[in-house]
N, C-alpha and C. Protein backbone atom coordinates (compact mmCIF):
# COMPACT_ATOMS: atom_id res chain seq x y z
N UNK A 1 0.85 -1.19 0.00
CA UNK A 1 0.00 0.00 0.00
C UNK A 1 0.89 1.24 0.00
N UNK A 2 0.62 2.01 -1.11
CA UNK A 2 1.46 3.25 -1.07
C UNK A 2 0.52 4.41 -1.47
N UNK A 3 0.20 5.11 -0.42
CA UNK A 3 -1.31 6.32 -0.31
C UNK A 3 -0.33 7.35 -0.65
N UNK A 4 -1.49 8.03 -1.99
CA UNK A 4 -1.01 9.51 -1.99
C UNK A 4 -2.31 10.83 -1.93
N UNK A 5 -1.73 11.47 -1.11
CA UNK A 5 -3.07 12.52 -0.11
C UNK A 5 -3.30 13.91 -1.37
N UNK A 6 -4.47 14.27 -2.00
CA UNK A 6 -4.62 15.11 -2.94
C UNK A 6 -5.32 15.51 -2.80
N UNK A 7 -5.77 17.00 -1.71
CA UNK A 7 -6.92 17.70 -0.80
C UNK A 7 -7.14 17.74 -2.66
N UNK A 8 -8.60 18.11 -2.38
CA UNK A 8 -9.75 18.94 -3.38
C UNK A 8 -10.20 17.92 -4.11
N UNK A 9 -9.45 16.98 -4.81
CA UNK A 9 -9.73 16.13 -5.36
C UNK A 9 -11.26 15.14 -5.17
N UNK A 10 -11.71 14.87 -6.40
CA UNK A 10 -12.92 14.19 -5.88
C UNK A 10 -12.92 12.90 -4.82
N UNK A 11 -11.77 12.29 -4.91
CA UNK A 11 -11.28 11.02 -3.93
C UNK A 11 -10.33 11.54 -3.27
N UNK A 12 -9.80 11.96 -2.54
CA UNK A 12 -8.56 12.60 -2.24
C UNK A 12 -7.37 11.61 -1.82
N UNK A 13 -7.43 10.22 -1.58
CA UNK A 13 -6.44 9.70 -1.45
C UNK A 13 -6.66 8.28 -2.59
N UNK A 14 -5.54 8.53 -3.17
CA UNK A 14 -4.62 6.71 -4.40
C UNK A 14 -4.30 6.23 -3.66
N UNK A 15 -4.18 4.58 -3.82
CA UNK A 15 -3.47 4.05 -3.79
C UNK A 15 -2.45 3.42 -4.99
N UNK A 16 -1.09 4.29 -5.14
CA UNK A 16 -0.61 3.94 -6.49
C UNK A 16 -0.09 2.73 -6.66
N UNK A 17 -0.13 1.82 -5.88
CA UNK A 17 0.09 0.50 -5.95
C UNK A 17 -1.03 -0.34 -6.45
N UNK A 18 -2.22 -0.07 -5.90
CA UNK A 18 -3.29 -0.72 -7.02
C UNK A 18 -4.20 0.29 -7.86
N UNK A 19 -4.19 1.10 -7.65
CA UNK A 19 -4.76 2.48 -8.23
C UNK A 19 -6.20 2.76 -7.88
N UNK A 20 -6.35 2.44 -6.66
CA UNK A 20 -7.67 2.26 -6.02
C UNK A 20 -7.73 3.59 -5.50
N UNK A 21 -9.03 4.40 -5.83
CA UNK A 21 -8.94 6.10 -4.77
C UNK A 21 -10.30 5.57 -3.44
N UNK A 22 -10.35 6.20 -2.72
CA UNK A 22 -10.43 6.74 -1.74
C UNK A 22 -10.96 7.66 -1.16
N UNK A 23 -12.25 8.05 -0.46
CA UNK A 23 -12.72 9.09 -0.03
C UNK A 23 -11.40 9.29 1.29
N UNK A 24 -11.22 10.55 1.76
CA UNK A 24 -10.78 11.08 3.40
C UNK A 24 -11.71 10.88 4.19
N UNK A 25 -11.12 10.75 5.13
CA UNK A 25 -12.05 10.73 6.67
C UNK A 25 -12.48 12.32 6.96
N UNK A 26 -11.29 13.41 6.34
CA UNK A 26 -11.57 14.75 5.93
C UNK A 26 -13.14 15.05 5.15
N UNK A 27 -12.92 14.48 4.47
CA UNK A 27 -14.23 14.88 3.37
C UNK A 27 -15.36 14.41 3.74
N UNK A 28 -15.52 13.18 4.57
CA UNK A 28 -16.80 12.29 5.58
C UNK A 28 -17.02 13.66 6.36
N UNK A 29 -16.43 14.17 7.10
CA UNK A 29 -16.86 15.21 8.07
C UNK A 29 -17.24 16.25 7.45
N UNK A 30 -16.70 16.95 6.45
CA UNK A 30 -17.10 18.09 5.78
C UNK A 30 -18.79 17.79 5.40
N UNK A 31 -19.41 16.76 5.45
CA UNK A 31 -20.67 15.85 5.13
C UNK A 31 -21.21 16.30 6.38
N UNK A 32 -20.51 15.71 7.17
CA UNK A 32 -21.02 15.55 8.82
C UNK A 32 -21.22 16.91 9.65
N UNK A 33 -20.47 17.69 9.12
CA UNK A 33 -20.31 19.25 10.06
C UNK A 33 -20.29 20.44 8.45
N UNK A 34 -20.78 20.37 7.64
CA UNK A 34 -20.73 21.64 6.73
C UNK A 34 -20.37 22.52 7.11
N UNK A 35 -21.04 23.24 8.52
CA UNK A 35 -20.84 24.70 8.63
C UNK A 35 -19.78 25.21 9.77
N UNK A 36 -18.95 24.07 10.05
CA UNK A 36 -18.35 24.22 10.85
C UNK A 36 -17.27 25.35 11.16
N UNK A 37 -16.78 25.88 10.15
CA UNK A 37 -16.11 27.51 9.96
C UNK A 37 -16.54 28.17 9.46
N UNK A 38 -18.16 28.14 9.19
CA UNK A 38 -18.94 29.21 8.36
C UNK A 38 -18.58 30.71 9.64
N UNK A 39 -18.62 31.29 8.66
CA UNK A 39 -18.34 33.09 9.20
C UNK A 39 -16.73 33.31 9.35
N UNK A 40 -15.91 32.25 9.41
CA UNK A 40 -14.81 32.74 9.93
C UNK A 40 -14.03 33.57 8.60
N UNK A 41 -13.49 34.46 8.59
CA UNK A 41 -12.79 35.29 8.02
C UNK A 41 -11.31 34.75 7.46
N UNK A 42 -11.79 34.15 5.70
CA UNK A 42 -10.75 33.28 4.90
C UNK A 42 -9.26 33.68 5.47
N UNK A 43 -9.04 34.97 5.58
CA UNK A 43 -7.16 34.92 5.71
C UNK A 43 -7.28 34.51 7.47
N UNK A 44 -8.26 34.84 8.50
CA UNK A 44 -8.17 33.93 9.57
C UNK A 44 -7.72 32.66 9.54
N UNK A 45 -8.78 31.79 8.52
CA UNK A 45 -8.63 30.45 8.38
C UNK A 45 -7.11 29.79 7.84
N UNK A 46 -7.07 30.84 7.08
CA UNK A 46 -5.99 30.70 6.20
C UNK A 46 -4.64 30.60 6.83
N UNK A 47 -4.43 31.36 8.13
CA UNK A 47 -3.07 31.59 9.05
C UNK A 47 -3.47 29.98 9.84
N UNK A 48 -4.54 30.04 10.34
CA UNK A 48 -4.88 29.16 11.33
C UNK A 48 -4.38 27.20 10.62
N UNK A 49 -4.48 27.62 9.60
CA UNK A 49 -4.48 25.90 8.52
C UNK A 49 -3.06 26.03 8.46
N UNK A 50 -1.96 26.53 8.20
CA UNK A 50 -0.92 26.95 8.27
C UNK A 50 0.03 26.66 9.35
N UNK A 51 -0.38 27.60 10.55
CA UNK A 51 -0.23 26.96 11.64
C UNK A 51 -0.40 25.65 12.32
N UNK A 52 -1.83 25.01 11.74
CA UNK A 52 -1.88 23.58 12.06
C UNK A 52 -0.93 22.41 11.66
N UNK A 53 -0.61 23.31 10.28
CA UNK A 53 0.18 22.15 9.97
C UNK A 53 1.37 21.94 9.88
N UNK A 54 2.04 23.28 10.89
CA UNK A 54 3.63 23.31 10.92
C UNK A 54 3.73 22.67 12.22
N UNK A 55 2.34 23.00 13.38
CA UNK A 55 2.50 21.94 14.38
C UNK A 55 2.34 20.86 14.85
N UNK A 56 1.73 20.15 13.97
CA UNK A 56 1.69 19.00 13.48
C UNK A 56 2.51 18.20 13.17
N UNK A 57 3.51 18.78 12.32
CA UNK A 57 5.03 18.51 12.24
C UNK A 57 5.87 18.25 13.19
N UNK A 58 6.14 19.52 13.95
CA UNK A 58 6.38 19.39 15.28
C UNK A 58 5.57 18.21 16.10
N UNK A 59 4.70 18.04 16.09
CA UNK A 59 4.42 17.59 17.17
C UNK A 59 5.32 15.70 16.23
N UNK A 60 4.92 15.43 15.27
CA UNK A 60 5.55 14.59 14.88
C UNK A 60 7.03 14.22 15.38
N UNK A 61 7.67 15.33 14.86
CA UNK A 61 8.96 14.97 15.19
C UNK A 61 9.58 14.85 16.86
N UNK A 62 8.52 15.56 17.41
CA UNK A 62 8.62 15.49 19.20
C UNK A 62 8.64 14.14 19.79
N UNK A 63 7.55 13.30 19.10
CA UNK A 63 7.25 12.14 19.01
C UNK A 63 8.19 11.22 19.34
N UNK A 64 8.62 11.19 17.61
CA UNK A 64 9.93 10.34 16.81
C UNK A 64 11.19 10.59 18.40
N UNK A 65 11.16 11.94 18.36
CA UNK A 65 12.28 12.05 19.10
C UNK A 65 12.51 11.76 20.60
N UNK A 66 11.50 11.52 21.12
CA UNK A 66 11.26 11.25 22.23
C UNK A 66 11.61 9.24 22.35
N UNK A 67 11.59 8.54 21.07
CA UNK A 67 11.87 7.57 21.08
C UNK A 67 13.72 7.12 20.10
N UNK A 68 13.77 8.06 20.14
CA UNK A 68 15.02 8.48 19.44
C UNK A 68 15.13 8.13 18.24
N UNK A 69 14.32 8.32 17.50
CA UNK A 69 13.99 8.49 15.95
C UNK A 69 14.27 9.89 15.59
N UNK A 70 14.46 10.79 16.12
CA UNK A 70 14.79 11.95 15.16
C UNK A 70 15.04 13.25 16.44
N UNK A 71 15.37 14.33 15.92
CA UNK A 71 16.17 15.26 16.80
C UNK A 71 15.35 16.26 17.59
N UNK A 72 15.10 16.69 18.88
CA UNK A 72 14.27 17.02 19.00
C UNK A 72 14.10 18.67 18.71
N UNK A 73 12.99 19.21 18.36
CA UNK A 73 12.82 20.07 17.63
C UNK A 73 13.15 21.27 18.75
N UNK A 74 13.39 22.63 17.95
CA UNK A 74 13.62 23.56 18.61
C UNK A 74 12.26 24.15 18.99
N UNK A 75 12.07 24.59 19.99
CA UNK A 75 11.19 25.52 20.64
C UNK A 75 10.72 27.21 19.34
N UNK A 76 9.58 27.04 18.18
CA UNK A 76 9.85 28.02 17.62
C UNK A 76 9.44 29.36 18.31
N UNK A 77 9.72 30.50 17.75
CA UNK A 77 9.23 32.20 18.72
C UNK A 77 7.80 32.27 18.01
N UNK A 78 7.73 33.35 18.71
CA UNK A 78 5.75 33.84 18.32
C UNK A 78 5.31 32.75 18.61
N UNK A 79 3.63 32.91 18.57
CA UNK A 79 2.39 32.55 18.76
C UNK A 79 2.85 30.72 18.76
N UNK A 80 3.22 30.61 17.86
CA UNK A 80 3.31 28.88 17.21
C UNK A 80 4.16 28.09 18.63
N UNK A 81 5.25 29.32 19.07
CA UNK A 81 5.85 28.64 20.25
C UNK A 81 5.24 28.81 21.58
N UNK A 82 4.29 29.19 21.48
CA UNK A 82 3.22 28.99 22.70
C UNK A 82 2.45 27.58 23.05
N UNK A 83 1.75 27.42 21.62
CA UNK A 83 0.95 26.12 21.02
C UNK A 83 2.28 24.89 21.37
N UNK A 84 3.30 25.53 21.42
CA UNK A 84 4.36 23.84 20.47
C UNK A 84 4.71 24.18 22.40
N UNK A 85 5.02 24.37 23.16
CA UNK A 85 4.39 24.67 24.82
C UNK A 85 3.73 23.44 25.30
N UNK A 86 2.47 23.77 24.69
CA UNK A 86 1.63 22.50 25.11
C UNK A 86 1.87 21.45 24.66
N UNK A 87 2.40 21.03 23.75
CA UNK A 87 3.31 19.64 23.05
C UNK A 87 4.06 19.29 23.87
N UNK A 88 4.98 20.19 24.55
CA UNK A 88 5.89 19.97 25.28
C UNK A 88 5.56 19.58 26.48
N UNK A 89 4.69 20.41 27.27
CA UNK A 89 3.95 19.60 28.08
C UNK A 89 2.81 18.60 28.41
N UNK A 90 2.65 17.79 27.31
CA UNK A 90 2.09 17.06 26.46
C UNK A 90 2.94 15.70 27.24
N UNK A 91 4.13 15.67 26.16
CA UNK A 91 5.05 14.93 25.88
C UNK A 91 5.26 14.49 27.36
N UNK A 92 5.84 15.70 28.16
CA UNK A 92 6.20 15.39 29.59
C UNK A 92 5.40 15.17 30.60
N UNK A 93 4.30 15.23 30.46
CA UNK A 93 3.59 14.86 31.58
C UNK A 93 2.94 13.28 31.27
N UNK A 94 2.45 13.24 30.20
CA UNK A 94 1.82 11.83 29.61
C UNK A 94 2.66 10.54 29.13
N UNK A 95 4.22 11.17 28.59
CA UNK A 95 4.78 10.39 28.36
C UNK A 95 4.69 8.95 27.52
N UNK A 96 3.95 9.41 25.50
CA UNK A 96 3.75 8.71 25.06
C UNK A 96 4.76 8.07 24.52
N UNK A 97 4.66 6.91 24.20
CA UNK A 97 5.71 6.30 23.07
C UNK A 97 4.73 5.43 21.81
N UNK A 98 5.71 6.27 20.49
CA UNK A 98 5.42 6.03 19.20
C UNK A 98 5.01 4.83 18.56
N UNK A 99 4.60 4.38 17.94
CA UNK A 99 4.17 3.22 17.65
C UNK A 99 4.29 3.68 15.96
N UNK A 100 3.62 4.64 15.46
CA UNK A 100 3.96 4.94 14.07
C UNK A 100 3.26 6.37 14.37
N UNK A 101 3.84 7.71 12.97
CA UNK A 101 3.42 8.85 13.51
C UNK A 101 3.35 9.44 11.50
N UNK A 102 2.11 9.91 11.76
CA UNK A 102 1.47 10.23 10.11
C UNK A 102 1.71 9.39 9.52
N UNK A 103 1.21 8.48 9.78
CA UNK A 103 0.96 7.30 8.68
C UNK A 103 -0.50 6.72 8.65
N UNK A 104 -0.60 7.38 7.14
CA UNK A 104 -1.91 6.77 6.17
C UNK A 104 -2.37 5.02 6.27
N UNK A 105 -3.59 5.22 6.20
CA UNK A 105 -3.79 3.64 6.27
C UNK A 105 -5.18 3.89 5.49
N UNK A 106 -6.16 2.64 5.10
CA UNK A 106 -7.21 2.43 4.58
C UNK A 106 -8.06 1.33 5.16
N UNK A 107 -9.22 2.14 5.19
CA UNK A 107 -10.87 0.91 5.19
C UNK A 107 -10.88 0.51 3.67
N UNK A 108 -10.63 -0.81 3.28
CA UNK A 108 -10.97 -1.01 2.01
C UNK A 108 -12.44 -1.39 1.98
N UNK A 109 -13.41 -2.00 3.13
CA UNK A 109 -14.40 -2.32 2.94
C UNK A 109 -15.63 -0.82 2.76
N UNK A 110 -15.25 0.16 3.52
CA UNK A 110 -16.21 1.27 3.60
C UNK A 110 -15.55 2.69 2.52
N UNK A 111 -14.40 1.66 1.93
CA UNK A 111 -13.87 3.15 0.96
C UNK A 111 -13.37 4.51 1.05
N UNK A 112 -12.33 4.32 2.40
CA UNK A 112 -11.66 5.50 3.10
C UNK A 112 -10.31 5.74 3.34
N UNK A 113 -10.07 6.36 3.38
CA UNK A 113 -8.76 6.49 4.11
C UNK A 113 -8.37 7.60 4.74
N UNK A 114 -6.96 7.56 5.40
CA UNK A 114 -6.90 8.79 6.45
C UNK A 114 -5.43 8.84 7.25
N UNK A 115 -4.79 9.88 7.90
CA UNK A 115 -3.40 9.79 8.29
C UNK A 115 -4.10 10.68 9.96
N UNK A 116 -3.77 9.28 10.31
CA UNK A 116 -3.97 10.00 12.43
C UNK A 116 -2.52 10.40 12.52
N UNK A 117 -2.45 10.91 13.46
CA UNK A 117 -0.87 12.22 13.86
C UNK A 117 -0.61 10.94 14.65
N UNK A 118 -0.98 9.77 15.33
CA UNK A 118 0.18 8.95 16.03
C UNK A 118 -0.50 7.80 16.58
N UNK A 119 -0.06 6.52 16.49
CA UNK A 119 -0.84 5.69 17.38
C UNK A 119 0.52 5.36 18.53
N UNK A 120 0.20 5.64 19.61
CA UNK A 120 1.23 5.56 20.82
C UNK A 120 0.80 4.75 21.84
N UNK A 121 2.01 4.47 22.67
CA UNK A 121 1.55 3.55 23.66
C UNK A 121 0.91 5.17 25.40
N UNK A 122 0.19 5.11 25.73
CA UNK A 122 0.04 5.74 26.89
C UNK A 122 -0.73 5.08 28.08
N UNK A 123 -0.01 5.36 29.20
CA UNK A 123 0.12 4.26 30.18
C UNK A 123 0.21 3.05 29.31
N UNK A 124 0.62 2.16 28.54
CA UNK A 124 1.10 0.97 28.23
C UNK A 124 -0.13 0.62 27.34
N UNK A 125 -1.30 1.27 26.92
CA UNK A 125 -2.66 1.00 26.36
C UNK A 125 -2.40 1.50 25.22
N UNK A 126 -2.38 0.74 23.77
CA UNK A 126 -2.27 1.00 22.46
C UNK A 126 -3.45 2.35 22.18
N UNK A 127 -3.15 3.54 21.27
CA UNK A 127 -4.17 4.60 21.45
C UNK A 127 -3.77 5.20 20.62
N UNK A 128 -4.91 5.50 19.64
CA UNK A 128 -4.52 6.87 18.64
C UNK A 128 -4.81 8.16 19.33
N UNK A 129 -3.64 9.27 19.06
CA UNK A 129 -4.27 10.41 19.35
C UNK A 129 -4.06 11.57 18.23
N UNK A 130 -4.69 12.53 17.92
CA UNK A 130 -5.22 13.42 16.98
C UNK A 130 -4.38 14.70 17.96
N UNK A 131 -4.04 15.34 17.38
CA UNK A 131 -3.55 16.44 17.63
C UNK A 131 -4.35 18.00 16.93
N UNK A 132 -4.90 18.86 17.88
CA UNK A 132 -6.28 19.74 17.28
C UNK A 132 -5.01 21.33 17.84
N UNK A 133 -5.77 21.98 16.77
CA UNK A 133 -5.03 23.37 17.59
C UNK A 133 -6.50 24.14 17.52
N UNK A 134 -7.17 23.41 16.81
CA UNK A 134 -8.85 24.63 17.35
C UNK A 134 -9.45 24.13 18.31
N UNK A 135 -11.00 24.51 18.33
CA UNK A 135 -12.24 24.03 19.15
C UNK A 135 -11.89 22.66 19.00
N UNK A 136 -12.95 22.33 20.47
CA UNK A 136 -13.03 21.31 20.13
C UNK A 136 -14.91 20.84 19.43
N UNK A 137 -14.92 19.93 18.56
CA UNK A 137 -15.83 19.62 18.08
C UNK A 137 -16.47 18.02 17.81
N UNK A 138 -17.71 18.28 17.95
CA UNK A 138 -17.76 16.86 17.71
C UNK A 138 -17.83 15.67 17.02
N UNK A 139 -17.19 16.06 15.84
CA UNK A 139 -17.07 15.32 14.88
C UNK A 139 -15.52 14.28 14.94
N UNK A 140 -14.93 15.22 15.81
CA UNK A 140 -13.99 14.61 16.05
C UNK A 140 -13.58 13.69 16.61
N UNK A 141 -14.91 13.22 17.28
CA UNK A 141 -14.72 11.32 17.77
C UNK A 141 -15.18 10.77 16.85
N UNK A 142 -15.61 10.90 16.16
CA UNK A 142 -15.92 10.11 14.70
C UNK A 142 -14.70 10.06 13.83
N UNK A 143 -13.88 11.04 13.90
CA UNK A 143 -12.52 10.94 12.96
C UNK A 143 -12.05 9.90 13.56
N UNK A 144 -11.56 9.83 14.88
CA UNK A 144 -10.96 8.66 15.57
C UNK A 144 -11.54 7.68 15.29
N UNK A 145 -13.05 7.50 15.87
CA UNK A 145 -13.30 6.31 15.65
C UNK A 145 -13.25 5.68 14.09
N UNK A 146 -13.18 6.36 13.08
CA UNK A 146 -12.93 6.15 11.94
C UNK A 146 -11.67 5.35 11.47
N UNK A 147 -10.36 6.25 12.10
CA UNK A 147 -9.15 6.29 12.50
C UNK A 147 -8.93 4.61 12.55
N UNK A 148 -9.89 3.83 13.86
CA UNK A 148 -9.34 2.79 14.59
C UNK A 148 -9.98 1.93 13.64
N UNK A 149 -10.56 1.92 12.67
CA UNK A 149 -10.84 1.01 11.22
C UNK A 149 -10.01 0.76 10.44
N UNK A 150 -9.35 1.46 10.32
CA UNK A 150 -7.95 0.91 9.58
C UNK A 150 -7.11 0.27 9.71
N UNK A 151 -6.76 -0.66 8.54
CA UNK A 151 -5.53 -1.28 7.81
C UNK A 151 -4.52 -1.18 9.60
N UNK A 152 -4.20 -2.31 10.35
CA UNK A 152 -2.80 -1.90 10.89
C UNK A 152 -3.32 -1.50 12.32
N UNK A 153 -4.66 -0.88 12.45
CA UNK A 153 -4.94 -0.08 13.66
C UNK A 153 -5.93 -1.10 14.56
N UNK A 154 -6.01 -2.48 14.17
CA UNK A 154 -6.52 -3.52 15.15
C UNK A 154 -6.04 -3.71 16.94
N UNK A 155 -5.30 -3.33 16.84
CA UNK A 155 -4.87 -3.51 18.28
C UNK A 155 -4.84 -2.26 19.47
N UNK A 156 -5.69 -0.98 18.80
CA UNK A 156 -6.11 -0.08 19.73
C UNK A 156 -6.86 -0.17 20.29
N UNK A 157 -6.70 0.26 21.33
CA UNK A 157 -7.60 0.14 22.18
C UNK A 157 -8.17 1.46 23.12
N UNK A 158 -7.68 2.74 22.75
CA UNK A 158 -8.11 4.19 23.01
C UNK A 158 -8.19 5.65 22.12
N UNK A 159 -8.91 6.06 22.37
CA UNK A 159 -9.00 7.21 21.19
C UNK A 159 -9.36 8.66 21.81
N UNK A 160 -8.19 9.54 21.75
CA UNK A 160 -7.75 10.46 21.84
C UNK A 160 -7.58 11.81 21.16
N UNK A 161 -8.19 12.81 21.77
CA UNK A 161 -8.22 14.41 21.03
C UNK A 161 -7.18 14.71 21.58
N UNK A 162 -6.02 15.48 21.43
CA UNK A 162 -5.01 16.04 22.31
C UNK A 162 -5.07 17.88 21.58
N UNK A 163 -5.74 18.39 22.21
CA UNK A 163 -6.08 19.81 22.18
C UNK A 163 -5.40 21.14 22.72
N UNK A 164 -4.34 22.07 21.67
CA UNK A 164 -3.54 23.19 22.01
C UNK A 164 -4.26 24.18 22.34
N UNK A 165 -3.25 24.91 22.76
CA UNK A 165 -4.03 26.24 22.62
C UNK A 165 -2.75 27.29 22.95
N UNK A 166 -2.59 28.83 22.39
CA UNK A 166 -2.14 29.98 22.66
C UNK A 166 -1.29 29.94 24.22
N UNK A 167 -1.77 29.47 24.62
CA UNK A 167 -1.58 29.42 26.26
C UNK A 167 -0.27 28.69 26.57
N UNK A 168 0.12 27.59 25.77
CA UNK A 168 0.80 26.27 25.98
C UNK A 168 -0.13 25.74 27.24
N UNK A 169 -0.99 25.44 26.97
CA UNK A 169 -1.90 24.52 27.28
C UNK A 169 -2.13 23.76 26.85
N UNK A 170 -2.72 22.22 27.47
CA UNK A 170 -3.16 20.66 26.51
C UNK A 170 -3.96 20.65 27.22
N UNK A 171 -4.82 20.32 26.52
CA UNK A 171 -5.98 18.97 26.72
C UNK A 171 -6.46 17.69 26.41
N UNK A 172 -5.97 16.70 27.04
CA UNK A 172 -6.21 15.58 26.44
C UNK A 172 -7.40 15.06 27.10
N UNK A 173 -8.35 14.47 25.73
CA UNK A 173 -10.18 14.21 25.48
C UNK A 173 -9.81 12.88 24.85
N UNK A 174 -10.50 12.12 25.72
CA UNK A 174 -10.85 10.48 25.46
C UNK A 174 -12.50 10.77 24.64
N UNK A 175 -12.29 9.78 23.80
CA UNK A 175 -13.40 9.07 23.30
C UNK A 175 -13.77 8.01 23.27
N UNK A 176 -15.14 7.50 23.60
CA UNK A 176 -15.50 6.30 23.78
C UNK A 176 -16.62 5.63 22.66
N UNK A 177 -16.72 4.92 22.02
CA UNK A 177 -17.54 4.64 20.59
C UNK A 177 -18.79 4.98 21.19
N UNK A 178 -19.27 5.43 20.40
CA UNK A 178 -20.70 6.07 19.91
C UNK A 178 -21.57 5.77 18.81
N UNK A 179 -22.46 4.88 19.09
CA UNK A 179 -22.63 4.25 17.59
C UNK A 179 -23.93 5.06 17.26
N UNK A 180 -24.95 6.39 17.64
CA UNK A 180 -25.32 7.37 16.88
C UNK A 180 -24.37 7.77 15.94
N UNK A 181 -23.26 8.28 16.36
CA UNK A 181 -22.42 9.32 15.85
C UNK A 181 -21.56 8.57 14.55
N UNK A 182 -21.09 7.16 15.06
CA UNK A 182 -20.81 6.79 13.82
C UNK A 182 -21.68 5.96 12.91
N UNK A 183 -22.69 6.07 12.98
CA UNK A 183 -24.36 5.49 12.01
C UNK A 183 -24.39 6.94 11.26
N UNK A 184 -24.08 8.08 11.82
CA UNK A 184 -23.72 9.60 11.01
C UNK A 184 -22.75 9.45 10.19
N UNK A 185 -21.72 8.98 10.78
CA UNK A 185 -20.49 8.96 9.65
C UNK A 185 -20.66 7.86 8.15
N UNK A 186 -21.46 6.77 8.82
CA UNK A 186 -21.24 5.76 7.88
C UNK A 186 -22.86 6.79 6.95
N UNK A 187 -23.22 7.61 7.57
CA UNK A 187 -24.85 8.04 6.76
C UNK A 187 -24.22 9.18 5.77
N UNK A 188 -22.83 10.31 6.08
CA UNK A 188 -22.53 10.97 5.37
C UNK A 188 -21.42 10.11 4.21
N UNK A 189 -20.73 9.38 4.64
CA UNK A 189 -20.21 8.52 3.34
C UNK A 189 -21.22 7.82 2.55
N UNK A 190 -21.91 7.57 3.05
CA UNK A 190 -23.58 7.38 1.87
C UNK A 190 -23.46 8.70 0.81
N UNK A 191 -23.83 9.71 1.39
CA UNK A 191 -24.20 10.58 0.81
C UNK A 191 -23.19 10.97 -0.39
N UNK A 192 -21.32 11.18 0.22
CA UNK A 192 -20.51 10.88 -0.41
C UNK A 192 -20.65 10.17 -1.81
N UNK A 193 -21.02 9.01 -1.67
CA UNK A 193 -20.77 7.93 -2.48
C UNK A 193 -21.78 7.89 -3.43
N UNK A 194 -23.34 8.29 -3.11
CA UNK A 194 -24.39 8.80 -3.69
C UNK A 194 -23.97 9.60 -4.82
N UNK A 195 -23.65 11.44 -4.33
CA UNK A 195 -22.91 11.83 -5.09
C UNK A 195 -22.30 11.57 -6.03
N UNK A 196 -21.15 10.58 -6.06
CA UNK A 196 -20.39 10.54 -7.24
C UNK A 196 -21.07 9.71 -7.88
N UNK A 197 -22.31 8.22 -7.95
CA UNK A 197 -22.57 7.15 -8.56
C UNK A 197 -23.88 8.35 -9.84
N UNK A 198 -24.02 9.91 -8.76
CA UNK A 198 -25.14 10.31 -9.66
C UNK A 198 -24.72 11.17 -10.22
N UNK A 199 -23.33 11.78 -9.95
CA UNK A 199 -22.39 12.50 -10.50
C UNK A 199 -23.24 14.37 -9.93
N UNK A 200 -23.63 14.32 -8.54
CA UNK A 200 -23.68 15.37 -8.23
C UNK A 200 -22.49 16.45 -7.63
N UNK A 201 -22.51 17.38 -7.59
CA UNK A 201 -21.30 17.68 -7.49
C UNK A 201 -21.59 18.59 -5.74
């Protein structure tokens, strides 16, 4: 399996090894929550997506490095080194270890795929956790639980929001399955899939 991630796209993730596409677990929610940044002000959004995803990085490589896979990152200035704060005290107080970190996997039976920021060991209990620098929302136990469907991700057994903020503050939010919420998810990949068989756009 070799996934390649192509936001906008009508499938957004290949697999170029069999050439199979792929809805996101991204694009299921955009189904599930439409209006979820309605009003916010595009160059807002625009810094804010930016930011997510340089700490994201970071938080990756904090990870890696904490198991001595890779170097640990510098503390950056401004705003971002506030957020990358709470990583840090993240890291040190919970004390996860890596198991794999942004790595893509696939539901071949429900036609998805998706890259969780880490499945780690905490307290010794196999667990994906998601790394958020906004609100928190609730769609986001459905990403997880989505998350723990995949290819590779059989042996979890917890599911985790780990939530920044300005402050260097964390919050770490357990989720527990919800089968309203994911009878929603599996109801907006309907809709998904609807879509393309009727070619609505």
């Amino acid at each position: 399996m070799n996934l390649k991630c192509e936001r906008g796209k009508p499938l957004e993730y290949t697999d170029l090894d069999s050439g199979k596409a792929y809805f996101s677990v991204s694009q299921v929610l955009k189904v599930m929550d439409p209006n979820a940044f309605a009003g916010v002000d595009p160059y807002v959004m625009a810094a804010a997506q930016e930011r997510g995803k340089d700490l994201h990085v970071l938080f990756g490589l904090r990870l890696l490095a904490e198991i001595g896979l890779a170097e640990r990152p510098t503390r950056p200035s401004g705003i971002i080194g506030n957020y990358y704060d709470g990583i840090e005290k993240f890291v040190r107080e919970q004390k996860p270890r890596a198991i794999r970190v942004e790595e893509s996997s696939i539901n071949d039976k429900l036609g998805i795929a998706g890259t969780d920021d880490t499945e780690c060991f905490l307290d010794n209990i196999d667990s994906i956790v998601d790394l958020k620098t906004g609100p928190a929302r609730v769609v986001h136990a459905a990403q997880l639980m989505a998350y723990k469907t995949m290819q590779g991700r059989e042996k979890v057994k917890r599911l985790f929001s780990l939530y920044i903020n300005k402050h260097g503050e964390y919050k770490l939010v357990p989720h527990k399955p919800d089968a309203m919420l994911w009878a929603l998810f599996q109801a907006s990949l309907a809709v998904l899939n609807g879509r393309r068989m009727y070619g609505i756009q």
